[in-house]
C-alpha atoms as a PDB file:
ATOM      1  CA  UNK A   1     -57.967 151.673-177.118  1.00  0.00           C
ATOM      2  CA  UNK A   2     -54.287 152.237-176.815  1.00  0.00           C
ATOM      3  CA  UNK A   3     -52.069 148.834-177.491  1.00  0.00           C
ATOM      4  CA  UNK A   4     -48.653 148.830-175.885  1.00  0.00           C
ATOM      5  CA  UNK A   5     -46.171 146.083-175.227  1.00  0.00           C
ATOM      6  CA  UNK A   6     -42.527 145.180-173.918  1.00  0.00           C
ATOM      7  CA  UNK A   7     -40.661 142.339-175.186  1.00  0.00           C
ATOM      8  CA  UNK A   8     -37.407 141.039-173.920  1.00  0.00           C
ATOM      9  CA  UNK A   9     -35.355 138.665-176.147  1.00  0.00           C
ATOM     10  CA  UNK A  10     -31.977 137.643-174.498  1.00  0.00           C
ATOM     11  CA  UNK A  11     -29.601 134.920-174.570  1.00  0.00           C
ATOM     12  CA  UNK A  12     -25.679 134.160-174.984  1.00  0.00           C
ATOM     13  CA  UNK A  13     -23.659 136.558-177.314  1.00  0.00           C
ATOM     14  CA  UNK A  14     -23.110 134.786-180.522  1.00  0.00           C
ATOM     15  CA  UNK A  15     -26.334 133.172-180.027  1.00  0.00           C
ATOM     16  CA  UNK A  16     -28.458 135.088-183.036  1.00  0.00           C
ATOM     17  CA  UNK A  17     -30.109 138.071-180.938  1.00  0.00           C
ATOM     18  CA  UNK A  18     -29.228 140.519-182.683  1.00  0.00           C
ATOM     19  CA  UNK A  19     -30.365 138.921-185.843  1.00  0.00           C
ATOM     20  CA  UNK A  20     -33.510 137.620-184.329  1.00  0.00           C
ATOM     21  CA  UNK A  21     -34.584 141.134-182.571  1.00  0.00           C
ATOM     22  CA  UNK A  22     -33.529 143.228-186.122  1.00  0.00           C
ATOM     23  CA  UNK A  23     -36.247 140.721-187.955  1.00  0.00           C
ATOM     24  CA  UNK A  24     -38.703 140.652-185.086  1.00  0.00           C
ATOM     25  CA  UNK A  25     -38.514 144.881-185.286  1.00  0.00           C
ATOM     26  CA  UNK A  26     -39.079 145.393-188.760  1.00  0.00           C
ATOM     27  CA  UNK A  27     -42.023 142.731-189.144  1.00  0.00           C
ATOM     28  CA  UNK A  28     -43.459 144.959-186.380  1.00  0.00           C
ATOM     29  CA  UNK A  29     -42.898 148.092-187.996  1.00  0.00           C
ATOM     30  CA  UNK A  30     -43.984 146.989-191.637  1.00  0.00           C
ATOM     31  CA  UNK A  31     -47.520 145.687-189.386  1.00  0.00           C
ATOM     32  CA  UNK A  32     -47.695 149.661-188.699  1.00  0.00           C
ATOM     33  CA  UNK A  33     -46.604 149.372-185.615  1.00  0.00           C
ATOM     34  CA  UNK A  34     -44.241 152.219-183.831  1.00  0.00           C
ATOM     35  CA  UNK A  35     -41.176 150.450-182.285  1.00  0.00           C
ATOM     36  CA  UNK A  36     -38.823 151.448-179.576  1.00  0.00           C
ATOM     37  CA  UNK A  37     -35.427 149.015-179.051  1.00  0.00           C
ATOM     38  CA  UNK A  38     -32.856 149.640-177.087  1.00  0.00           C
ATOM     39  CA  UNK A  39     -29.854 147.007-177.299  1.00  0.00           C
ATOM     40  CA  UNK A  40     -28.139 145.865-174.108  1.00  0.00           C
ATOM     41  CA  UNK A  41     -24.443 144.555-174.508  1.00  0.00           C
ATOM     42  CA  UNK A  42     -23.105 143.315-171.949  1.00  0.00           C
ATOM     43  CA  UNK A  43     -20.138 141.811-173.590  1.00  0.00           C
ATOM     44  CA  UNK A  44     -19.187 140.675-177.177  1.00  0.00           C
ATOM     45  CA  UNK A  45     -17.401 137.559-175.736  1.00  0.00           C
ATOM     46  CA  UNK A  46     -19.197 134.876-176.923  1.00  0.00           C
ATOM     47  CA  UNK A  47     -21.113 132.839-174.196  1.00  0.00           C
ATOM     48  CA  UNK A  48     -21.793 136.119-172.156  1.00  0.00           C
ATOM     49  CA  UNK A  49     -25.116 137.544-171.360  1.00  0.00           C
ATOM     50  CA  UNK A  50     -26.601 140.316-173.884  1.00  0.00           C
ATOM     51  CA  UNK A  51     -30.113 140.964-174.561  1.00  0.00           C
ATOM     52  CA  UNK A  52     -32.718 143.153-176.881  1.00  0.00           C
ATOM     53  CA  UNK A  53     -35.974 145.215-175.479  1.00  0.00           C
ATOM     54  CA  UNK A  54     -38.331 146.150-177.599  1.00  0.00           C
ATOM     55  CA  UNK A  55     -41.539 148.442-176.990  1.00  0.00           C
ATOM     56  CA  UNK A  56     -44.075 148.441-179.699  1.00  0.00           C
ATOM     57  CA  UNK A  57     -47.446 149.966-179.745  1.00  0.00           C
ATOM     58  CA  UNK A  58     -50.398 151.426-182.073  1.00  0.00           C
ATOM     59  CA  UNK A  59     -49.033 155.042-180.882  1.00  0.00           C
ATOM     60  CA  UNK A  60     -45.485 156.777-180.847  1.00  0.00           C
ATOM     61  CA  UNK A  61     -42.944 155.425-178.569  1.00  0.00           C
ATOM     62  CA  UNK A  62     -39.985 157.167-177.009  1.00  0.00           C
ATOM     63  CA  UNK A  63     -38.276 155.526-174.533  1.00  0.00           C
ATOM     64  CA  UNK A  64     -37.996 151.750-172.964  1.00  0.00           C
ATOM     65  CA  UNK A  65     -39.888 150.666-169.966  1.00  0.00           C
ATOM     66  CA  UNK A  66     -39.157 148.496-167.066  1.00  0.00           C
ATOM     67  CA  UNK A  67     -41.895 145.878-167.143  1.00  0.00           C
ATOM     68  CA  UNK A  68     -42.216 143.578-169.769  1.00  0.00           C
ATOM     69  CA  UNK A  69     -45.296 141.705-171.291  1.00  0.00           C
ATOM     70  CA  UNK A  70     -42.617 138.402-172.451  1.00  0.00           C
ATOM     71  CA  UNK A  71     -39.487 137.625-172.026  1.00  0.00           C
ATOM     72  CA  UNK A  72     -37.697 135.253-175.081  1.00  0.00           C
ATOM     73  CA  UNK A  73     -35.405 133.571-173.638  1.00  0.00           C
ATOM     74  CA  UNK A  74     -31.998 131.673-175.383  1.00  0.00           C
ATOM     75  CA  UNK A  75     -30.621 130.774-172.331  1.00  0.00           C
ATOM     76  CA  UNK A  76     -31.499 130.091-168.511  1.00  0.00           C
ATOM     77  CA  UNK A  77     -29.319 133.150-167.682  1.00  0.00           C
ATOM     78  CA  UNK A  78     -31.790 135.377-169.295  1.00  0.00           C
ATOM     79  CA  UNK A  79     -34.715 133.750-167.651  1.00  0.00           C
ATOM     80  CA  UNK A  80     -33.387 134.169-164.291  1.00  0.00           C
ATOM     81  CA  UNK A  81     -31.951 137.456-164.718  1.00  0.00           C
ATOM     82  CA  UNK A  82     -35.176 139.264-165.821  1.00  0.00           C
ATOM     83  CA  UNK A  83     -38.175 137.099-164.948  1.00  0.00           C
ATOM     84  CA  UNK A  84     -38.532 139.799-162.004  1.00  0.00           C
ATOM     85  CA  UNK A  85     -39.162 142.280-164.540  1.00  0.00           C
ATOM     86  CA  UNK A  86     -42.862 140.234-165.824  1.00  0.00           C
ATOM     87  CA  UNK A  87     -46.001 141.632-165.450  1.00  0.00           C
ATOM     88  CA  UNK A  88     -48.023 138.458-163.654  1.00  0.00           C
ATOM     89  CA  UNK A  89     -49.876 137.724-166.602  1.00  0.00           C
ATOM     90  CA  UNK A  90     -46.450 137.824-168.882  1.00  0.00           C
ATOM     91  CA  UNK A  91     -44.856 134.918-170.221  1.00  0.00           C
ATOM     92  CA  UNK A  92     -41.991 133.660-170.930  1.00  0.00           C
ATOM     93  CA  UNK A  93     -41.199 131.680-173.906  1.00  0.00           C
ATOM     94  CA  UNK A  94     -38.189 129.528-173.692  1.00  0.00           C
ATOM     95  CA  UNK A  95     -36.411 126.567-174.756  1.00  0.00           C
ATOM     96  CA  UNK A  96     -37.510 122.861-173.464  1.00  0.00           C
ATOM     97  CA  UNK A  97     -33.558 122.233-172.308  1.00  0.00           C
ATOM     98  CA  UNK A  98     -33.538 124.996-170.026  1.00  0.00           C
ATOM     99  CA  UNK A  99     -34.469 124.793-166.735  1.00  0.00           C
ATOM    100  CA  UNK A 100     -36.033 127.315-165.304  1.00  0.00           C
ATOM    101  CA  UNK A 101     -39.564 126.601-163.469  1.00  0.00           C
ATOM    102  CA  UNK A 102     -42.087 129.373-163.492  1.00  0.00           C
ATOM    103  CA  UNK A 103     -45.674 129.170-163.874  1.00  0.00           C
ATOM    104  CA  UNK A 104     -45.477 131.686-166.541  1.00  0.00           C
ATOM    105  CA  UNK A 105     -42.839 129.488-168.413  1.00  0.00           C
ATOM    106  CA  UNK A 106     -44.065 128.153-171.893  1.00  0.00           C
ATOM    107  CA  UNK A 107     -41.708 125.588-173.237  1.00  0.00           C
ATOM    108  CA  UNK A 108     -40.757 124.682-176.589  1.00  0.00           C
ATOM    109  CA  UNK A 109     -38.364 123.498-178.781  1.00  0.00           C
ATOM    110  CA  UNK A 110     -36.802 126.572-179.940  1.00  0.00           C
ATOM    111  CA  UNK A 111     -33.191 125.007-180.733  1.00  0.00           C
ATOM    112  CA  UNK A 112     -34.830 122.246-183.041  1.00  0.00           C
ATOM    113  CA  UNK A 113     -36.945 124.468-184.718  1.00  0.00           C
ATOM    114  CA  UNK A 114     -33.797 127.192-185.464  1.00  0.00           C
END
């Protein structure tokens, strides 16, 4: 059976995604997974939207796609920006201050545990 998912991690710039996306990438790959990313910068500017996509799956990967299995979000920006993007039984994993509603939201306290 062929295993394939999306994962969007977005947030502020400045806020770590980069950093957080680089780590989450290579603990796939060194789990022999075959990763795809592909980097969105909006702007450098801190405060400003930017976000990560990563495709991983048991099989080679060579290019993004549109609909996403979970969406990370640092901000509310993100959240609102891409939640149109979730398959229905995606989630989205954010942080407890932000406040987006969406039955697909799971909350927690991301900014403690960082």
């Amino acid at each position: 059976m062929h295993v394939e998912y999306n994962i969007l991690i977005g947030g502020e710039a400045g806020q770590g995604i980069e950093i957080v996306s680089d780590i989450f990438e290579k603990t796939l790959n060194a789990m022999g997974y075959y990763v795809y990313s592909s980097k969105d910068y909006m702007s450098r500017v801190k405060g400003d939207h930017n976000f990560t996509q990563i495709r991983f799956g048991d099989q080679p990967i060579y290019s993004h796609w549109p609909h996403l299995d979970m969406i990370i979000a640092l901000d509310q920006k993100t959240a609102e920006l891409h939640n149109g993007r979730l398959k229905d039984k995606g989630y989205i994993l954010c942080d407890t201050s932000i406040g987006f509603y969406d039955p697909r939201a799971v909350k927690i306290s991301i900014a403690d545990k960082a």
